[in-house]
PDB file of N, CA and C in Angstrom:
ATOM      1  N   UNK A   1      55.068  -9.019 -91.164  1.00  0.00           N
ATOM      2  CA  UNK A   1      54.261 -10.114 -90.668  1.00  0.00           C
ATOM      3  C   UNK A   1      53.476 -10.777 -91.804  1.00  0.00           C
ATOM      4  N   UNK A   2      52.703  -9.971 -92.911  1.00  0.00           N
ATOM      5  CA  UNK A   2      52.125 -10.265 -93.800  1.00  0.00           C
ATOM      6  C   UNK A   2      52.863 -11.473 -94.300  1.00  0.00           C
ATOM      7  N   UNK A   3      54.015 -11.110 -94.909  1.00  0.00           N
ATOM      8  CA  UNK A   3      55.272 -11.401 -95.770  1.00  0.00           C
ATOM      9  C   UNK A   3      55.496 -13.260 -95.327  1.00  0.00           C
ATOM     10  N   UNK A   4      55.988 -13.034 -93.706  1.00  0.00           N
ATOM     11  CA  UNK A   4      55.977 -14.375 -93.486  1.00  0.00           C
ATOM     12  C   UNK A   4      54.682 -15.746 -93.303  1.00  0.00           C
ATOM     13  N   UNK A   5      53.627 -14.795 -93.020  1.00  0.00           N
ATOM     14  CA  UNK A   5      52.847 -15.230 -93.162  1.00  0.00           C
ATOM     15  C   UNK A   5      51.888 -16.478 -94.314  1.00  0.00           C
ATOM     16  N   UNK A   6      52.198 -15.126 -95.175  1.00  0.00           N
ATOM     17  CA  UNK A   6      52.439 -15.674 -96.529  1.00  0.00           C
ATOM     18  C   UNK A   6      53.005 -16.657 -96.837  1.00  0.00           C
ATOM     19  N   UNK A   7      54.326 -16.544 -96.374  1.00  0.00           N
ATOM     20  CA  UNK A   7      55.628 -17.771 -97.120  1.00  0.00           C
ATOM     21  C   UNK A   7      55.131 -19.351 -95.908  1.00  0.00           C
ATOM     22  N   UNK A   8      54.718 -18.701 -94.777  1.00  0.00           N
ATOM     23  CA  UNK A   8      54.396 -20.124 -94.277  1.00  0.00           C
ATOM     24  C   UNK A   8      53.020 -21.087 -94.731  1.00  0.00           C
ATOM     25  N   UNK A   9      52.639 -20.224 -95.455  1.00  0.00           N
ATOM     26  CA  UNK A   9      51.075 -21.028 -96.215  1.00  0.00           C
ATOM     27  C   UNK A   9      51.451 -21.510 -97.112  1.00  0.00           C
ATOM     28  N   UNK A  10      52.536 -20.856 -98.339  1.00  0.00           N
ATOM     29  CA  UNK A  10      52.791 -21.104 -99.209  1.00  0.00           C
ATOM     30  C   UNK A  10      54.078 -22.639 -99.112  1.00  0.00           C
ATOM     31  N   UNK A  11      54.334 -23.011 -98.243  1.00  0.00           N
ATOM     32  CA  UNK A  11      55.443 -23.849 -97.601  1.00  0.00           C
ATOM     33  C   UNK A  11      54.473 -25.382 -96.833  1.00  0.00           C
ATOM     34  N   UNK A  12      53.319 -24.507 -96.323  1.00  0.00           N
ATOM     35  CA  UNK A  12      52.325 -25.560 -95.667  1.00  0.00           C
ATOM     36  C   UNK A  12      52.098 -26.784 -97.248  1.00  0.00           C
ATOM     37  N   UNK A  13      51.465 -25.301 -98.096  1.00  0.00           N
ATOM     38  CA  UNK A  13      50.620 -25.870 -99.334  1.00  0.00           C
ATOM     39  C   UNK A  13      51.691 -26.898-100.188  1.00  0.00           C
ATOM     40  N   UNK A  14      52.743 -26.249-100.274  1.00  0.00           N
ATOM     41  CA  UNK A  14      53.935 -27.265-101.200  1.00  0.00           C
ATOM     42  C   UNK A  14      53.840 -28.855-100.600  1.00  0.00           C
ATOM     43  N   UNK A  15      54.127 -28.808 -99.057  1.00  0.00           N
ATOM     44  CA  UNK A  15      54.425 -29.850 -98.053  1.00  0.00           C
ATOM     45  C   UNK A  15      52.866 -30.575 -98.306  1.00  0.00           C
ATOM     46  N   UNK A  16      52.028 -30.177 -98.411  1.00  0.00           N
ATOM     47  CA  UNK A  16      50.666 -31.017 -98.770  1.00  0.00           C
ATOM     48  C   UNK A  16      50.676 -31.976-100.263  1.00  0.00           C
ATOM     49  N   UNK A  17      51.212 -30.985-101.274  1.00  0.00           N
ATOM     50  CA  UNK A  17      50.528 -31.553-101.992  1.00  0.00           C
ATOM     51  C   UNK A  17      51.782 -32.677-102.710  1.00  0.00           C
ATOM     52  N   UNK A  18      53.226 -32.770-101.935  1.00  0.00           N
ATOM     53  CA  UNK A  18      53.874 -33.569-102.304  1.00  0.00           C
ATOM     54  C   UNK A  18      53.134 -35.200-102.208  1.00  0.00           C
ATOM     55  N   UNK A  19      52.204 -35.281-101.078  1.00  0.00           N
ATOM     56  CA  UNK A  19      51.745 -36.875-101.109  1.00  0.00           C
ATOM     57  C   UNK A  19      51.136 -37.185-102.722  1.00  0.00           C
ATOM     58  N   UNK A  20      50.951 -35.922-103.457  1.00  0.00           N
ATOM     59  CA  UNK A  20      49.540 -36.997-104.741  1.00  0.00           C
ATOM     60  C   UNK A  20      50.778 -37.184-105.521  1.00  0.00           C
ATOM     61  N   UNK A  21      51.798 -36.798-105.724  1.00  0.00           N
ATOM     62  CA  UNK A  21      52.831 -37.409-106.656  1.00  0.00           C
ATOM     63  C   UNK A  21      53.401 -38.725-106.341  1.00  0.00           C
ATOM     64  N   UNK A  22      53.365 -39.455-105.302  1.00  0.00           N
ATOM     65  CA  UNK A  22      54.018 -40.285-105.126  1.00  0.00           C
ATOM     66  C   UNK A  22      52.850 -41.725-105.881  1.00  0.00           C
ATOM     67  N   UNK A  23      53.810 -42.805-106.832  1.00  0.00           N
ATOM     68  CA  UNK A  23      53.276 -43.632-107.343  1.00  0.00           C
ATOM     69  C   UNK A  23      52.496 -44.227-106.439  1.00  0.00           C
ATOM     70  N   UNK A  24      51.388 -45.350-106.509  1.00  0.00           N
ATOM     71  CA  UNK A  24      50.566 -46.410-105.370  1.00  0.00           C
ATOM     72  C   UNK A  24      51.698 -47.571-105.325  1.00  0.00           C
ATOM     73  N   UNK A  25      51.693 -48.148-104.109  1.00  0.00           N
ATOM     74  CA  UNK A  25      52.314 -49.036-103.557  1.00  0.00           C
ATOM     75  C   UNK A  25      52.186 -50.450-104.103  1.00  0.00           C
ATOM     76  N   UNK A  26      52.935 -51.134-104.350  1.00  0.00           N
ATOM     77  CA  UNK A  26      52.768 -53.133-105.038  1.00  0.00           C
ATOM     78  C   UNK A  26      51.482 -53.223-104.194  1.00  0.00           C
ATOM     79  N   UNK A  27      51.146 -52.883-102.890  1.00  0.00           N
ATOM     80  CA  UNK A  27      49.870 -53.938-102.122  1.00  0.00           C
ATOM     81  C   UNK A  27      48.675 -52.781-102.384  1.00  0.00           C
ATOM     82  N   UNK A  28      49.363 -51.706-103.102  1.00  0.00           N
ATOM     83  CA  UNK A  28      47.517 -50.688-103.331  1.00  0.00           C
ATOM     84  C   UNK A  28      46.991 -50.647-104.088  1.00  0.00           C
ATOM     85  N   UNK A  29      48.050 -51.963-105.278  1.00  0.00           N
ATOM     86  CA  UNK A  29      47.419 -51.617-107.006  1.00  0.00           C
ATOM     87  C   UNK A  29      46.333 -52.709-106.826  1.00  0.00           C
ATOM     88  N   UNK A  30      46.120 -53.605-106.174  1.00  0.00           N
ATOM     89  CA  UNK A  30      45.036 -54.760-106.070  1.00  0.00           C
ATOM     90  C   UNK A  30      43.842 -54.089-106.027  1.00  0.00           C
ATOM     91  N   UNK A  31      43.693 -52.819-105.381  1.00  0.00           N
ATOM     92  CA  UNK A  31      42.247 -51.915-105.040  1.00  0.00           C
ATOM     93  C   UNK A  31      42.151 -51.153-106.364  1.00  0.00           C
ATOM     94  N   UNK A  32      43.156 -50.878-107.208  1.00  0.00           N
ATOM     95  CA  UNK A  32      42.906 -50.544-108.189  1.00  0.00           C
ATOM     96  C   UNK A  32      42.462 -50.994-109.679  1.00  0.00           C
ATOM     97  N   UNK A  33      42.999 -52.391-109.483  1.00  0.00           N
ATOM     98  CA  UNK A  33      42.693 -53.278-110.449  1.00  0.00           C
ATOM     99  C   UNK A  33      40.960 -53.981-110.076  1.00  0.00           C
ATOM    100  N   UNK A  34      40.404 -53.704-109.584  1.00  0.00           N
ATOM    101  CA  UNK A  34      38.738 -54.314-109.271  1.00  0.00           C
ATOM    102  C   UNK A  34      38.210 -53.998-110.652  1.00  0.00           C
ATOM    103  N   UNK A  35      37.084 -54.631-111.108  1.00  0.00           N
ATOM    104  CA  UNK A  35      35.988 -54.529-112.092  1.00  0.00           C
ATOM    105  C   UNK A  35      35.416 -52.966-111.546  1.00  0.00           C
ATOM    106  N   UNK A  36      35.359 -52.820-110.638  1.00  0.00           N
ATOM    107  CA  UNK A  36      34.306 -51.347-110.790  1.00  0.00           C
ATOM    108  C   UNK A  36      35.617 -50.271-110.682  1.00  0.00           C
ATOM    109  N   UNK A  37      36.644 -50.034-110.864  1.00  0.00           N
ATOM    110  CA  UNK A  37      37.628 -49.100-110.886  1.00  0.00           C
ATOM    111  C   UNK A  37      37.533 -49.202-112.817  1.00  0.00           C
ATOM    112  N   UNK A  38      37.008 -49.815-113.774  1.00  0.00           N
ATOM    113  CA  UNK A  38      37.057 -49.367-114.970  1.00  0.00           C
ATOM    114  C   UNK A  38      36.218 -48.837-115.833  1.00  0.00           C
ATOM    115  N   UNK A  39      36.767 -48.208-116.559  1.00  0.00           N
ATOM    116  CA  UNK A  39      36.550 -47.247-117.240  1.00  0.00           C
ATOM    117  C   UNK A  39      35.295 -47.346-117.755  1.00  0.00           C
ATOM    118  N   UNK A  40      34.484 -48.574-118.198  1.00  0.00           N
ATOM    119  CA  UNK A  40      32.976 -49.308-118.781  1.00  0.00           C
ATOM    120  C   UNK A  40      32.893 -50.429-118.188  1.00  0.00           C
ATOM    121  N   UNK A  41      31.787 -50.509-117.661  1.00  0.00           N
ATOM    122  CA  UNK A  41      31.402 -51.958-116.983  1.00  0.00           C
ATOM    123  C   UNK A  41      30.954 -52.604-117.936  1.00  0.00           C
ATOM    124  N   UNK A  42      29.993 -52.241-118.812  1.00  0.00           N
ATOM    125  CA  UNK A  42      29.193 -52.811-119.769  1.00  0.00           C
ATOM    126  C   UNK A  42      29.623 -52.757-121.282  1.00  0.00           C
ATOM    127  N   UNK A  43      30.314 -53.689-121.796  1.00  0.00           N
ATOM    128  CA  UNK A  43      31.104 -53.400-123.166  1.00  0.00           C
ATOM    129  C   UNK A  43      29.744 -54.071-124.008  1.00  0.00           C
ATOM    130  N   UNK A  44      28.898 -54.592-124.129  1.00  0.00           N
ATOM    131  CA  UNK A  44      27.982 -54.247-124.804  1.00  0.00           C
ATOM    132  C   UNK A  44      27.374 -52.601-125.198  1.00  0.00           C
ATOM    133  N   UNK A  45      27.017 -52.309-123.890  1.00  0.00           N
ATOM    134  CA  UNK A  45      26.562 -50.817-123.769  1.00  0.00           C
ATOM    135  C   UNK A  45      27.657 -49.925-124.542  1.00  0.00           C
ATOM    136  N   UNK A  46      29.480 -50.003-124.296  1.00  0.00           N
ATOM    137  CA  UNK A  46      30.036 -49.377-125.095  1.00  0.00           C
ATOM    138  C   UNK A  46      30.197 -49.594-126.517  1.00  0.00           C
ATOM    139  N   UNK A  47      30.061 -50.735-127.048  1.00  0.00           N
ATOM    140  CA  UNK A  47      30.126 -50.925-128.343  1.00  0.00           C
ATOM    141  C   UNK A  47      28.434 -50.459-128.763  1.00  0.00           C
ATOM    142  N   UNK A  48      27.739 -50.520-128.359  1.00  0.00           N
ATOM    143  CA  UNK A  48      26.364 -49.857-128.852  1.00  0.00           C
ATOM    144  C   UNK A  48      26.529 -48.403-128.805  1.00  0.00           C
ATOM    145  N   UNK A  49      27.103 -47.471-127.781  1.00  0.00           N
ATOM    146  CA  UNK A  49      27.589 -46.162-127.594  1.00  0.00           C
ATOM    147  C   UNK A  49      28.492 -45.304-129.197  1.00  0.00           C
ATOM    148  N   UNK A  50      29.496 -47.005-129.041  1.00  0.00           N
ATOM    149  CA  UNK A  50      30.525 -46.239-130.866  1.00  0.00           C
ATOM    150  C   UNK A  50      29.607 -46.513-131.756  1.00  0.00           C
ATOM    151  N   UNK A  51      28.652 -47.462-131.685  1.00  0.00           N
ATOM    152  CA  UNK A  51      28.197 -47.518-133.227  1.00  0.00           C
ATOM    153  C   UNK A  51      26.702 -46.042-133.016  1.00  0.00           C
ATOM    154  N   UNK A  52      26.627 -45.955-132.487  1.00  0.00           N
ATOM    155  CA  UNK A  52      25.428 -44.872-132.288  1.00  0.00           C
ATOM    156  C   UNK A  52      26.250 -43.340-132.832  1.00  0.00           C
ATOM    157  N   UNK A  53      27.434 -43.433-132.345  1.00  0.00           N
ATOM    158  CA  UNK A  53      27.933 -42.396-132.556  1.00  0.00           C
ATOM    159  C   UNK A  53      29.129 -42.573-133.728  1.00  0.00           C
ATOM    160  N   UNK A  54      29.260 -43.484-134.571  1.00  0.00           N
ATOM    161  CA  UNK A  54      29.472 -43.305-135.959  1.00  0.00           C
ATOM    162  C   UNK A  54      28.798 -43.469-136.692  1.00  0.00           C
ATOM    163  N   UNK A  55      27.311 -43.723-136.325  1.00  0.00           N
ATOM    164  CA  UNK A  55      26.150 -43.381-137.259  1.00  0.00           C
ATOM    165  C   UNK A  55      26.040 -41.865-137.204  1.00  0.00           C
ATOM    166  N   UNK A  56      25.994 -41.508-135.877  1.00  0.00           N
ATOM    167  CA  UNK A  56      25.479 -39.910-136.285  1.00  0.00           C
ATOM    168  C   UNK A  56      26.501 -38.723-136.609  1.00  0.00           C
ATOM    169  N   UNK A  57      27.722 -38.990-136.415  1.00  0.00           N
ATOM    170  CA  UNK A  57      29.354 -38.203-136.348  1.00  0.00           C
ATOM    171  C   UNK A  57      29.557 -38.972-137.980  1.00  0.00           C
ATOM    172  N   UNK A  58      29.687 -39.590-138.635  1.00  0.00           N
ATOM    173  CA  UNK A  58      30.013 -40.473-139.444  1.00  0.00           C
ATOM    174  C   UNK A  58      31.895 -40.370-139.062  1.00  0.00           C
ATOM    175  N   UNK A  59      31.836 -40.886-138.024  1.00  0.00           N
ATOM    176  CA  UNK A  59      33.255 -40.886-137.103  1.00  0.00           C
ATOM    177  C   UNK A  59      33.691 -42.535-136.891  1.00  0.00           C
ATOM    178  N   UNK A  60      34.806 -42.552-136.774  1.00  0.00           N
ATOM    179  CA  UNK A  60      35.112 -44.171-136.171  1.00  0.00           C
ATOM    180  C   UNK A  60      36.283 -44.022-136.088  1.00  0.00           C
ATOM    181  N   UNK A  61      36.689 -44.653-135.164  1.00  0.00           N
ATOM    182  CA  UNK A  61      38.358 -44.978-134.053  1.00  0.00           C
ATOM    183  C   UNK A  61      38.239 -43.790-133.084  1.00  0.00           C
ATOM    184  N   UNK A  62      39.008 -44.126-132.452  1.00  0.00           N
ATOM    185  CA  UNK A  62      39.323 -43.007-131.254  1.00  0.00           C
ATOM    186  C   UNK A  62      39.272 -43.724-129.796  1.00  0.00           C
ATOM    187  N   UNK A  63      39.132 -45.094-130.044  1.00  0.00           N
ATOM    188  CA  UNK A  63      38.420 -46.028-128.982  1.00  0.00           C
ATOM    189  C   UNK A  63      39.920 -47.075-129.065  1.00  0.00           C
ATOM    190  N   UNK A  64      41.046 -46.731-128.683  1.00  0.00           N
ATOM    191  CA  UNK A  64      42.040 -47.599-128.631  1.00  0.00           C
ATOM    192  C   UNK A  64      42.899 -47.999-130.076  1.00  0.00           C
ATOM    193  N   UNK A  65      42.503 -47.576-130.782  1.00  0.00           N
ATOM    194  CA  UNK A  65      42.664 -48.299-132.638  1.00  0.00           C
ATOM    195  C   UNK A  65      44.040 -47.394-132.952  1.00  0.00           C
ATOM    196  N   UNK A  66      44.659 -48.015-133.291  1.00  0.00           N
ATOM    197  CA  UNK A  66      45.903 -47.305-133.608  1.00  0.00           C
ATOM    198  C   UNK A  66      45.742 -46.891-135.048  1.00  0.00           C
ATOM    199  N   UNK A  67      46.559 -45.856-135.775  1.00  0.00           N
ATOM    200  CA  UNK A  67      46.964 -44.806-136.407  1.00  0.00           C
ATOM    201  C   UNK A  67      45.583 -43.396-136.352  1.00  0.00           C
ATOM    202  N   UNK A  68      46.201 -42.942-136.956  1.00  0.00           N
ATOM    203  CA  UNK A  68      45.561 -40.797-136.702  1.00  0.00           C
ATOM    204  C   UNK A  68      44.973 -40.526-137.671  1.00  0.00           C
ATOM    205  N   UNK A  69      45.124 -41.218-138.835  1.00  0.00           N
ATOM    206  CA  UNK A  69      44.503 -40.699-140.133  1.00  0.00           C
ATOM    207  C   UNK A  69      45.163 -39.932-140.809  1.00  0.00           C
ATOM    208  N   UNK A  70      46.607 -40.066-140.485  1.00  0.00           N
ATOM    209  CA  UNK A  70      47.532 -39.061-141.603  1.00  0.00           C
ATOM    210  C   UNK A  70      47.613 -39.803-142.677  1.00  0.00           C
ATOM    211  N   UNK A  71      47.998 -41.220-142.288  1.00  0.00           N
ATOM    212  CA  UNK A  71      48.181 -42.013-143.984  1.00  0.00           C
ATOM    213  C   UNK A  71      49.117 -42.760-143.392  1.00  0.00           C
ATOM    214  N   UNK A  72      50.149 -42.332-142.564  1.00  0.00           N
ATOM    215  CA  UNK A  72      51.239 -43.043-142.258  1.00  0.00           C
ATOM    216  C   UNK A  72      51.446 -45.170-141.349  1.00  0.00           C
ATOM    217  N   UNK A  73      50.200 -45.110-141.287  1.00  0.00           N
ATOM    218  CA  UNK A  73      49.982 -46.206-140.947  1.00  0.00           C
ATOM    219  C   UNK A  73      50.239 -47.174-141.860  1.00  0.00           C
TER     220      UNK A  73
END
């Protein structure tokens, strides 16, 4: 009894969590594309954020900027 028990939770749980894989729909990306779905509202505030923190990290890129710092760029 244990046994099946088991396998039917474990069968429930699979059957659940197939919905978060599936991509959003052409008419659900509109709710996703809004001003408050991103990442910084305030790009003042973020560009004051990098320079605060390559003053004190003496750090810079990591904020979209392409190459890694191998050289290969």
């Amino acid at each position: 009894m244990s046994r099946a028990l088991r396998l039917a939770a474990l069968a429930g749980a699979a059957l659940l969590c197939t919905g978060c894989i599936s991509p959003p729909k052409p008419w659900e990306k509109g709710e996703l594309a809004k001003p408050a779905m991103t990442m910084g509202r305030d790009p003042l505030g973020e560009r004051f954020d990098q320079h605060i923190a390559s003053s004190k990290e003496a750090a810079s890129g990591g904020y979209g900027v392409g190459g890694g710092g191998c050289g290969c760029n």
